[in-house]
C-alpha atoms as a PDB file:
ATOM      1  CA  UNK A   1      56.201 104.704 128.477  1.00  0.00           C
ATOM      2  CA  UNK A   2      56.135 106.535 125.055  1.00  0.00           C
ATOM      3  CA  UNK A   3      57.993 110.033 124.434  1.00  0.00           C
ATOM      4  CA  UNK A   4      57.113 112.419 121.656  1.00  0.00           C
ATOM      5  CA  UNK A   5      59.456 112.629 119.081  1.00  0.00           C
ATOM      6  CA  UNK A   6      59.774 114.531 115.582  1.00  0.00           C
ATOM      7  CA  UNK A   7      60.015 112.402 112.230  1.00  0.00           C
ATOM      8  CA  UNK A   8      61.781 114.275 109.536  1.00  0.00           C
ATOM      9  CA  UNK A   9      61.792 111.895 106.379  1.00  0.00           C
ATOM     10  CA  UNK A  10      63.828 114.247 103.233  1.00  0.00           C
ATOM     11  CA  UNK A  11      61.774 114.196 100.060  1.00  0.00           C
ATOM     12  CA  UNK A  12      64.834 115.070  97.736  1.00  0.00           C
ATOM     13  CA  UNK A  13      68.855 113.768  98.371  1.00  0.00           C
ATOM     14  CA  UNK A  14      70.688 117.427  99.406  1.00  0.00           C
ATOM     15  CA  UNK A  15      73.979 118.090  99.061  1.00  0.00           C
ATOM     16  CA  UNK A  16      76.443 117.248 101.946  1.00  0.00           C
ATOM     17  CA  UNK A  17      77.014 120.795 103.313  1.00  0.00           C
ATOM     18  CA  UNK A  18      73.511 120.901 103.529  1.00  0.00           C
ATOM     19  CA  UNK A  19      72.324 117.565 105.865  1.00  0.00           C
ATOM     20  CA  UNK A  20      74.984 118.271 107.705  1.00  0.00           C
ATOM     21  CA  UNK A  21      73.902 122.171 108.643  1.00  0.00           C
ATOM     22  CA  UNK A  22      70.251 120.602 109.243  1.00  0.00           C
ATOM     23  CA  UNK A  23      71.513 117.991 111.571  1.00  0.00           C
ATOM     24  CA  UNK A  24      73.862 121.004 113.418  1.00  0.00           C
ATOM     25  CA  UNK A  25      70.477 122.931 113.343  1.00  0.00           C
ATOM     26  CA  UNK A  26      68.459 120.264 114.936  1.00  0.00           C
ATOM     27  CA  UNK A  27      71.085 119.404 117.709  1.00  0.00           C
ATOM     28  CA  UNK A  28      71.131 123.395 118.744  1.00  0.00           C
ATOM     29  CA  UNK A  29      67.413 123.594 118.475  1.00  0.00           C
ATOM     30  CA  UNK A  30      66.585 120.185 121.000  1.00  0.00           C
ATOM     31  CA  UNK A  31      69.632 121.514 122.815  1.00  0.00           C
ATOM     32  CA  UNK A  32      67.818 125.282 123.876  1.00  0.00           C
ATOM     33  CA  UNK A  33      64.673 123.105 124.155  1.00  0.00           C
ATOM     34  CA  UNK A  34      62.993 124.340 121.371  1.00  0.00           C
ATOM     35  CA  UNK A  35      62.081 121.343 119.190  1.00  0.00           C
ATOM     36  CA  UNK A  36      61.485 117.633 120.557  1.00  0.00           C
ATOM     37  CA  UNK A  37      64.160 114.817 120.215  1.00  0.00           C
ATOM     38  CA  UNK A  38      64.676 113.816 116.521  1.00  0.00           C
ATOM     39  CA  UNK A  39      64.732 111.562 114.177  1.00  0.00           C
ATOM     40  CA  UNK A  40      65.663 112.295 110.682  1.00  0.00           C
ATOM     41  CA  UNK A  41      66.360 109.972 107.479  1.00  0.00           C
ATOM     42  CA  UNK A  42      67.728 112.018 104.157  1.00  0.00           C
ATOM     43  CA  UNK A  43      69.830 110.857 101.022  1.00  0.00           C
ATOM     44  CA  UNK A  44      72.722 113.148  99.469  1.00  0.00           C
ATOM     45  CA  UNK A  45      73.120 114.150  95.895  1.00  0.00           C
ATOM     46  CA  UNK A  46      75.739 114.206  94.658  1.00  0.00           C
ATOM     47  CA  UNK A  47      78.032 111.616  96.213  1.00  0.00           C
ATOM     48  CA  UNK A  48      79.994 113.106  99.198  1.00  0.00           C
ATOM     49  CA  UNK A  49      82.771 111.985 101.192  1.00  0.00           C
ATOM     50  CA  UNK A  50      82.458 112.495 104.668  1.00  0.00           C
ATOM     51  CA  UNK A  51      85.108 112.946 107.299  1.00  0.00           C
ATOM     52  CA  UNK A  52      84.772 111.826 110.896  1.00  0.00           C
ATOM     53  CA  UNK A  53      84.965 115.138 113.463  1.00  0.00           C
ATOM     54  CA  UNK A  54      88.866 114.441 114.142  1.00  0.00           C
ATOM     55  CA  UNK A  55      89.811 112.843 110.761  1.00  0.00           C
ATOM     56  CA  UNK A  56      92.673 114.486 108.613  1.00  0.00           C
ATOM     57  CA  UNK A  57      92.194 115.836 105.003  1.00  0.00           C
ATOM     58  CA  UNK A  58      95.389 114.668 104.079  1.00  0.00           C
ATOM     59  CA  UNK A  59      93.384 110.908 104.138  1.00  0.00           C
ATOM     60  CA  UNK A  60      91.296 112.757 101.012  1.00  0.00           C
ATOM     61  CA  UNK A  61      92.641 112.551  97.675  1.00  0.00           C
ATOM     62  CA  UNK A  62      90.897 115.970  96.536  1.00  0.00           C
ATOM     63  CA  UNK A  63      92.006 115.412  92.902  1.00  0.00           C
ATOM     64  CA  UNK A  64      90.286 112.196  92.328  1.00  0.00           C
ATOM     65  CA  UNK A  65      87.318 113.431  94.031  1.00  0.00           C
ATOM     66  CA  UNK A  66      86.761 116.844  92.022  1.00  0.00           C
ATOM     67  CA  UNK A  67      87.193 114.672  88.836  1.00  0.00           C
ATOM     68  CA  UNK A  68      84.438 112.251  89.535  1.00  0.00           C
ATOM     69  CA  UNK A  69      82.201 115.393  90.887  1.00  0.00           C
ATOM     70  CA  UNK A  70      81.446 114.523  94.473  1.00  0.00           C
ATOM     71  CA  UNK A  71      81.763 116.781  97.476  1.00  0.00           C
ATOM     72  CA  UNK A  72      83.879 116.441 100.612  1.00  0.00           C
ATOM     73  CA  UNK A  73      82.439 117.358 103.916  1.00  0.00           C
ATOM     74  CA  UNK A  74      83.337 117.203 107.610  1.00  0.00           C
ATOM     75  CA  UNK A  75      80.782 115.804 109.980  1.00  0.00           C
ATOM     76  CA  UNK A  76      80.495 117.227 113.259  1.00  0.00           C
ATOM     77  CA  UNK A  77      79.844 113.487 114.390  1.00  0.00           C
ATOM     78  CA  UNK A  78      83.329 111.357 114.842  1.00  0.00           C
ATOM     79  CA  UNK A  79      84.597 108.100 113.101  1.00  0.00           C
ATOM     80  CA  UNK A  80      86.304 107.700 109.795  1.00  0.00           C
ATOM     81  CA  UNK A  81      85.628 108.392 106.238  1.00  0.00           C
ATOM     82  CA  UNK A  82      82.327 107.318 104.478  1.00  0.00           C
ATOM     83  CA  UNK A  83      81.121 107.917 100.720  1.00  0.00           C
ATOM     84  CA  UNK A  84      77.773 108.573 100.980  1.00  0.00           C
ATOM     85  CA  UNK A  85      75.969 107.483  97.446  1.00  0.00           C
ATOM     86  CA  UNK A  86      73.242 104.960  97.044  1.00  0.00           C
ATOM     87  CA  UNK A  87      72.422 104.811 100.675  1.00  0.00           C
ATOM     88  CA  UNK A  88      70.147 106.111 103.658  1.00  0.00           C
ATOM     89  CA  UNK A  89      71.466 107.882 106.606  1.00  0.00           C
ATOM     90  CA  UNK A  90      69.647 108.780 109.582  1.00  0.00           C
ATOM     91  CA  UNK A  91      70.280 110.781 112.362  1.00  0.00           C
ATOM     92  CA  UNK A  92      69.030 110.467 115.946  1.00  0.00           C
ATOM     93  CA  UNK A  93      69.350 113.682 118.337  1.00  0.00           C
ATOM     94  CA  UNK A  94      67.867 113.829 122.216  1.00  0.00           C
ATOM     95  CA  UNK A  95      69.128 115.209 125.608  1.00  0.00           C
ATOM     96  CA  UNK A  96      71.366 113.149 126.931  1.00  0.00           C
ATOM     97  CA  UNK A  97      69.252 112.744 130.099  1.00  0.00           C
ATOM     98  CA  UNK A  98      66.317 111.262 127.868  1.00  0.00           C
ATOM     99  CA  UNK A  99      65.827 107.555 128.720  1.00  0.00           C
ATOM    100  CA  UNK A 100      67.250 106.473 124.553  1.00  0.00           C
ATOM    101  CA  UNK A 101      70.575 108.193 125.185  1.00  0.00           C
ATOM    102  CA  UNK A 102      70.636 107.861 129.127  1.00  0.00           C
ATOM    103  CA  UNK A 103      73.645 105.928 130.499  1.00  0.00           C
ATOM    104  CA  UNK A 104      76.345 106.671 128.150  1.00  0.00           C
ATOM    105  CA  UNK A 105      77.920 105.785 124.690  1.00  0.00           C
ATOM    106  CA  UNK A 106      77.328 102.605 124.865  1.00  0.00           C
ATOM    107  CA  UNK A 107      74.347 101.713 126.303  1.00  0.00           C
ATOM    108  CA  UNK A 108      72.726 104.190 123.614  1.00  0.00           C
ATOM    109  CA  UNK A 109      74.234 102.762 120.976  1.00  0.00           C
ATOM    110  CA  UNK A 110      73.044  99.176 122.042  1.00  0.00           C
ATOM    111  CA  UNK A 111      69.410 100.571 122.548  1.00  0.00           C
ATOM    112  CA  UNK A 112      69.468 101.885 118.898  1.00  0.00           C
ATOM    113  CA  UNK A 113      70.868  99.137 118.021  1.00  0.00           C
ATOM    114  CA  UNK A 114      68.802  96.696 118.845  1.00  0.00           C
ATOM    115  CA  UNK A 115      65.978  99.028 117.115  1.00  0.00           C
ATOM    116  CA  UNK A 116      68.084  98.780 113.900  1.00  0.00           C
ATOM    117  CA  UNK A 117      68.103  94.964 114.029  1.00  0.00           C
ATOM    118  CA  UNK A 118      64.558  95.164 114.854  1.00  0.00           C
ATOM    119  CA  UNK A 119      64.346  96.768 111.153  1.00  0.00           C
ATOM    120  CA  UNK A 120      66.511  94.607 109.240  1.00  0.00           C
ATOM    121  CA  UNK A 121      65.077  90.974 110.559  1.00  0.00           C
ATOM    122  CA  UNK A 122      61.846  92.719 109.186  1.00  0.00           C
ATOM    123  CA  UNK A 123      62.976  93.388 106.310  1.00  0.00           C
ATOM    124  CA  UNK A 124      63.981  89.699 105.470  1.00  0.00           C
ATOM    125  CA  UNK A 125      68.053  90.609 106.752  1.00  0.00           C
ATOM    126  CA  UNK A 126      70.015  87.974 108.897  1.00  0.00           C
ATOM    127  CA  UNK A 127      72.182  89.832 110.651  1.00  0.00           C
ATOM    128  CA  UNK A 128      74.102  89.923 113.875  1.00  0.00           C
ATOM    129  CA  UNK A 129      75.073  92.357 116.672  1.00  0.00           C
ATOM    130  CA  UNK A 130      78.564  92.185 118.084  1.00  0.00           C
ATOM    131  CA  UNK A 131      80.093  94.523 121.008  1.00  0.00           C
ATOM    132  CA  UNK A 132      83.536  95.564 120.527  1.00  0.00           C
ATOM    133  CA  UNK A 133      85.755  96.216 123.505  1.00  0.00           C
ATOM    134  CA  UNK A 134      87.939  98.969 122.891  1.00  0.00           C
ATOM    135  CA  UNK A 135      90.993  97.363 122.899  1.00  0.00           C
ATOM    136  CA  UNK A 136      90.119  95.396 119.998  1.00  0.00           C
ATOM    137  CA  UNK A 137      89.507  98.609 117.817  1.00  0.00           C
ATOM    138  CA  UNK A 138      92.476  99.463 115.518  1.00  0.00           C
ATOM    139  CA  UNK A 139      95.443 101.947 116.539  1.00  0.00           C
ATOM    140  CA  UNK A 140      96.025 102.867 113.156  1.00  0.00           C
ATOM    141  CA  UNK A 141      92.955 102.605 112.202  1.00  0.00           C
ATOM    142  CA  UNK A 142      92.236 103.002 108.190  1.00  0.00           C
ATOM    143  CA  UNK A 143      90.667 105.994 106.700  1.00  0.00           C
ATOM    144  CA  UNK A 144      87.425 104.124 105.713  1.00  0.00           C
ATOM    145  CA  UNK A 145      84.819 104.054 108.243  1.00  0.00           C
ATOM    146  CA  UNK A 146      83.373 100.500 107.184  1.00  0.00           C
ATOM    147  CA  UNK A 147      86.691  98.820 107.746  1.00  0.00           C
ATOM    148  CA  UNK A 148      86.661 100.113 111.995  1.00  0.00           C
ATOM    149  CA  UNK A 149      84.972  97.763 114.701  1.00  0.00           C
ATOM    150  CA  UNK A 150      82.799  99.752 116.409  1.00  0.00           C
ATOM    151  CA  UNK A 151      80.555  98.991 119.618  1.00  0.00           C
ATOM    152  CA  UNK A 152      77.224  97.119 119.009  1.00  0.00           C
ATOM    153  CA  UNK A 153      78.047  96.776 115.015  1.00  0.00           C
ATOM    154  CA  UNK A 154      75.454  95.176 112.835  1.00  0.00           C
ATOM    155  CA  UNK A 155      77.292  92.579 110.410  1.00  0.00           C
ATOM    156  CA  UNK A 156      75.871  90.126 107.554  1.00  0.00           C
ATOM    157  CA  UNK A 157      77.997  87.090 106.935  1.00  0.00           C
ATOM    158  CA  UNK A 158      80.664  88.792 109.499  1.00  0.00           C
ATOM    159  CA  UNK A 159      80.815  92.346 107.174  1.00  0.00           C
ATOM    160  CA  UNK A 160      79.636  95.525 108.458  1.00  0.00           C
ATOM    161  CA  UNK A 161      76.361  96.790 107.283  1.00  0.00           C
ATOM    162  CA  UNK A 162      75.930  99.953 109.417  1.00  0.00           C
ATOM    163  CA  UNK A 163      78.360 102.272 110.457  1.00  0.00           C
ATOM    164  CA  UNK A 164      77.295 104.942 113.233  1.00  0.00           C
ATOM    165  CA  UNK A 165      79.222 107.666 114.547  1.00  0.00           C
ATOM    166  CA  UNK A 166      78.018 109.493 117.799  1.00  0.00           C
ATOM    167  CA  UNK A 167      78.540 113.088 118.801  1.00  0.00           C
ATOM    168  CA  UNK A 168      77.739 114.605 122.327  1.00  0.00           C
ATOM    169  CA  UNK A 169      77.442 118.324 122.776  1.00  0.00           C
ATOM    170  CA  UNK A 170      74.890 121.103 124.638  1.00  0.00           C
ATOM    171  CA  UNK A 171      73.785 118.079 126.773  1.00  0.00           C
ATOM    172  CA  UNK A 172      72.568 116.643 123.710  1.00  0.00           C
ATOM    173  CA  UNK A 173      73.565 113.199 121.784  1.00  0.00           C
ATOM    174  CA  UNK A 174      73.259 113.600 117.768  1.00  0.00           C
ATOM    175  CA  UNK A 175      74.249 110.485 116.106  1.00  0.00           C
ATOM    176  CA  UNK A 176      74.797 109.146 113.020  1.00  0.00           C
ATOM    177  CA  UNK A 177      74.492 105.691 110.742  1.00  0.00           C
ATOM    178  CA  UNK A 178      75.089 104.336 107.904  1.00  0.00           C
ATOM    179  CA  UNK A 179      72.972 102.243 105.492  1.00  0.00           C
ATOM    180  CA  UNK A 180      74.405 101.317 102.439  1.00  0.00           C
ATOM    181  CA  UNK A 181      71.246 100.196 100.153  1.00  0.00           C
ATOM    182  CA  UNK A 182      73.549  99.234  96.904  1.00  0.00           C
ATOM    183  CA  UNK A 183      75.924  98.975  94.302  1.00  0.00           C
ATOM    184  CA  UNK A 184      79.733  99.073  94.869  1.00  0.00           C
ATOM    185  CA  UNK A 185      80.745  99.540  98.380  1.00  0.00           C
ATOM    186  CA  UNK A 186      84.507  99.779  98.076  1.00  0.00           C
ATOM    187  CA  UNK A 187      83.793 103.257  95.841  1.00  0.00           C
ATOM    188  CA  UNK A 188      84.931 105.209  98.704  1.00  0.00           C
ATOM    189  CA  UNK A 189      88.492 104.462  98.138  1.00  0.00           C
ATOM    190  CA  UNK A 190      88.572 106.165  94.569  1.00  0.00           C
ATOM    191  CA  UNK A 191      88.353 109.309  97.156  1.00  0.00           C
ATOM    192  CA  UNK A 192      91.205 108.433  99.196  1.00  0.00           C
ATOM    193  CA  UNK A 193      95.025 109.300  98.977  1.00  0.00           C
ATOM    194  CA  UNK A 194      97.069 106.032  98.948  1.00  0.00           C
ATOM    195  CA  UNK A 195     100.803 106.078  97.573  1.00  0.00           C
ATOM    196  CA  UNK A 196     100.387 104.307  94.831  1.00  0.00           C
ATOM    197  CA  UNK A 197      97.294 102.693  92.835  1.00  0.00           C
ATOM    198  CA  UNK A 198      98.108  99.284  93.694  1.00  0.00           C
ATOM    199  CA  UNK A 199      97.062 100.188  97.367  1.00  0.00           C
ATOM    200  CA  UNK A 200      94.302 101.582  96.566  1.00  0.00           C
ATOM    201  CA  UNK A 201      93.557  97.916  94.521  1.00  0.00           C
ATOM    202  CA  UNK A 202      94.360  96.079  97.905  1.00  0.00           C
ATOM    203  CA  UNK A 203      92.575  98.836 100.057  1.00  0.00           C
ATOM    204  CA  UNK A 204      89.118  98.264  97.413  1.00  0.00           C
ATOM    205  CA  UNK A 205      89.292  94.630  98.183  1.00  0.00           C
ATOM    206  CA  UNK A 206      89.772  95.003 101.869  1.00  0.00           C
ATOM    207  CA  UNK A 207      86.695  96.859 102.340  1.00  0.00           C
ATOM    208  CA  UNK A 208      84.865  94.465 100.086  1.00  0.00           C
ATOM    209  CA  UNK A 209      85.674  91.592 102.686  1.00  0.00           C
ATOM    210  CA  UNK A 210      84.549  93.824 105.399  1.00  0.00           C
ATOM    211  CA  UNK A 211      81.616  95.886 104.436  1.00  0.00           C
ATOM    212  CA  UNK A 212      78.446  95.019 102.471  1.00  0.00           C
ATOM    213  CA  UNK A 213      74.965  97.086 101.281  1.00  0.00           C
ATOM    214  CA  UNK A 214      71.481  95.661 101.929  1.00  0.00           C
ATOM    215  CA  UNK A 215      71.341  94.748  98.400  1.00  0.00           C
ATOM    216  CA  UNK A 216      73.862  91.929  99.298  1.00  0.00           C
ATOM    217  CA  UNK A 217      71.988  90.737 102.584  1.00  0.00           C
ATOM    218  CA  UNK A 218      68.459  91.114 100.872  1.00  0.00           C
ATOM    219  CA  UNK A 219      69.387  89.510  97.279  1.00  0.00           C
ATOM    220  CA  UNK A 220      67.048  92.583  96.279  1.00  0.00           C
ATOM    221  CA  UNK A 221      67.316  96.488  95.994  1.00  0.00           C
ATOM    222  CA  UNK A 222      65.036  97.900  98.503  1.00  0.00           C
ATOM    223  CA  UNK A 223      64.082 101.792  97.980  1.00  0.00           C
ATOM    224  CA  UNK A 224      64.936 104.545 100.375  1.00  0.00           C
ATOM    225  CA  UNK A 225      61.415 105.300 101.204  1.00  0.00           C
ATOM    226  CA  UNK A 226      60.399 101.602 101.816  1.00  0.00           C
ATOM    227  CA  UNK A 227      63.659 101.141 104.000  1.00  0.00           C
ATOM    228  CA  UNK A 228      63.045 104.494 105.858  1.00  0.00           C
ATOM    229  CA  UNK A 229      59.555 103.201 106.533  1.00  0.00           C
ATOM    230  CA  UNK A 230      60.499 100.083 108.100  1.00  0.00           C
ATOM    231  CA  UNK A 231      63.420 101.492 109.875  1.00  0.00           C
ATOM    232  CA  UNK A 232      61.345 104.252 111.891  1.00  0.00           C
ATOM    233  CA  UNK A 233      58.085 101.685 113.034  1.00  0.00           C
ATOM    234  CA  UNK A 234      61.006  99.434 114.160  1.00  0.00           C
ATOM    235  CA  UNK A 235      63.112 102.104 116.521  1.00  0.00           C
ATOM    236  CA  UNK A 236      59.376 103.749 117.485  1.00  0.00           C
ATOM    237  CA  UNK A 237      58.878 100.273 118.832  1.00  0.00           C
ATOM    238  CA  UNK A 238      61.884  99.453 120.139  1.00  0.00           C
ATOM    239  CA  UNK A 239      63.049 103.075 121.677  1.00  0.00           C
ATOM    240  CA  UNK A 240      59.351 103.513 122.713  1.00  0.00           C
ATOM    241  CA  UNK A 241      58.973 106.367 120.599  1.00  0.00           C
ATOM    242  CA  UNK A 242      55.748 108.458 120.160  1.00  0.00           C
ATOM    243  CA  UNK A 243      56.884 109.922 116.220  1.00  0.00           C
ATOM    244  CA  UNK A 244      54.893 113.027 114.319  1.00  0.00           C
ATOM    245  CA  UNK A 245      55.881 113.621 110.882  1.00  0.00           C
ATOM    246  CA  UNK A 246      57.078 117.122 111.107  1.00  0.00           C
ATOM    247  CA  UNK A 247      59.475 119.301 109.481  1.00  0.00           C
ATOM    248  CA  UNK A 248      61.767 122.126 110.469  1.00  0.00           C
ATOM    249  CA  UNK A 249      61.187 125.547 112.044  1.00  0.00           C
ATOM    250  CA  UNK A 250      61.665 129.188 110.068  1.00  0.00           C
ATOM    251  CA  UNK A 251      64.989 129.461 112.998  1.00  0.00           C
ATOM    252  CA  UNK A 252      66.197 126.065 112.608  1.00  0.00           C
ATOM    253  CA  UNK A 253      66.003 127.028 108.300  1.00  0.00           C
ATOM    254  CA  UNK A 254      67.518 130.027 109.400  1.00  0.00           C
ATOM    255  CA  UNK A 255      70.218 128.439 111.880  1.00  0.00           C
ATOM    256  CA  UNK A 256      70.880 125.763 109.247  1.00  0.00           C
ATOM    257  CA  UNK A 257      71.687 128.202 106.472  1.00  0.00           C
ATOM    258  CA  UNK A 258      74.098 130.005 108.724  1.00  0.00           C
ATOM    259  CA  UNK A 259      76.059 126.577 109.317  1.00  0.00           C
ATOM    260  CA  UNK A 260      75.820 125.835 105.564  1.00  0.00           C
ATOM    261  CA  UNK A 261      77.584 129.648 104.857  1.00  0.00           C
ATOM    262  CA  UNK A 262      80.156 130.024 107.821  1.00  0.00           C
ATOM    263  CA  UNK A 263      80.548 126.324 108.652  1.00  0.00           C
ATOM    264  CA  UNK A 264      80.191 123.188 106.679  1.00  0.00           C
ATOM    265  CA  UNK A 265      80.379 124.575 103.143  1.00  0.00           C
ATOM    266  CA  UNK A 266      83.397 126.273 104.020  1.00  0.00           C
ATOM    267  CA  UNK A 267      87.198 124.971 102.892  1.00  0.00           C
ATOM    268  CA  UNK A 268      88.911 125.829 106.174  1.00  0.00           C
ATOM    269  CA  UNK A 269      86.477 123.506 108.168  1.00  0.00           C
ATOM    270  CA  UNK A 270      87.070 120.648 105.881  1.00  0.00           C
ATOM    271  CA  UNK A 271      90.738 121.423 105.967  1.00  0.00           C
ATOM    272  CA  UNK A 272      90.785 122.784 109.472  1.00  0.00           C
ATOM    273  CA  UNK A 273      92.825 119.117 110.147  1.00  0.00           C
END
């Protein structure tokens, strides 16, 4: 049986801060019951480094990153590091008694999941779906999210194509993913502190032998709003989802400019680890 749920596709890439404090203002507004479950695809401008919930700045090279004129943000989602440029990101957010997120961790990340695979095979991608037992994800792991096995991962030629990052709050589940739609994947670690630059040179081809964008799985560069498209029929389908184009509310606006001043765009919650 279908359930209603709220499409929010972004016209325009926003800056980190910003997505972020919408995605905080959704959660809060499904969590007091005042908007339906959502799903929401958006693009950031310009090129932001995210950190995982419990990641440490010290992983950031803050330098390097002012230089080249991209942002640093800390997601309230976990996981590890992710440079978000040339990409689409969507976020899924429902109570966590609602049958998608129902069960736990990871039977809702296998049910989106398998909606996410839904999209790529129709979009011409031959991918695969692996679970990862948790002893088999690293102890140390690195500071870049694409280089972490993570439960029900979606790999082309054995790299990882998504990464998704769950957060569960309010008795609500907001999570995140990753698309990478092109260019140079291993970007990310000109953001990074390493001890010296030959590191970073090993690091670069490390997540090069792990990670890939749709351009590589495709042989083509597919645009956000084609992907987006494709990506929201397929997880309607496969999540049984009844979605309305919609946008926000004046109080989510309102609650999302309040996380953008006092939260997210703030240095001591980037820093706070």
């Amino acid at each position: 049986m279908t359930t209603p749920w709220r499409l929010i596709i972004e016209s325009q890439p926003l800056d980190g801060a910003t997505n972020m404090a919408r995605d905080e203002a959704i959660l809060r507004s499904v969590a007091a019951g005042d908007a339906l479950p959502t799903l929401r695809f958006y693009q950031w401008a310009p090129a932001c480094l995210s950190l995982g919930r419990g990641q440490k700045a010290s992983d950031v090279d803050f330098e390097r990153v002012n230089a080249q004129g991209w942002h640093v943000v800390r997601r309230p989602s976990g996981g590890r590091a992710i440079l978000h440029t040339d990409e689409l990101t969507y976020s899924i957010c429902a109570p966590e008694t609602h049958p998608v997120m129902d069960g736990g961790i990871t039977l809702s990340y296998r049910r989106i999941s398998a909606g996410l695979m839904l999209a790529l095979d129709r979009l011409g991608a031959d991918v695969q779906n692996d679970s990862v037992a948790d002893g088999q994800k690293l102890r140390n792991a690195p500071p870049v999210c694409f280089e972490v096995p993570s439960n029900y991962e979606i790999t082309f030629a054995d790299k990882k194509l998504i990464g998704s990052a769950q957060l569960r709050r309010k008795g609500v589940v907001l999570q995140h993913g990753t698309l990478p739609l092109h260019d140079d994947i291993a970007r990310i670690c000109d953001a990074l502190a390493y001890h010296t630059e030959a590191a970073r040179e090993t690091a670069k081809a490390q997540v090069v032998a792990r990670a890939c964008t749709l351009e590589t799985a495709l042989g083509q560069v597919m645009a956000f709003s084609d992907v987006a498209k494709v990506l929201a029929e397929a997880l309607a389908e496969t999540l049984e989802m009844q979605l309305t184009s919609a946008t926000y509310s004046d109080a989510e606006l309102a609650e999302a400019t309040s996380q953008f001043e006092t939260v997210y765009a703030t240095d001591a919650h980037t820093h706070r680890l």
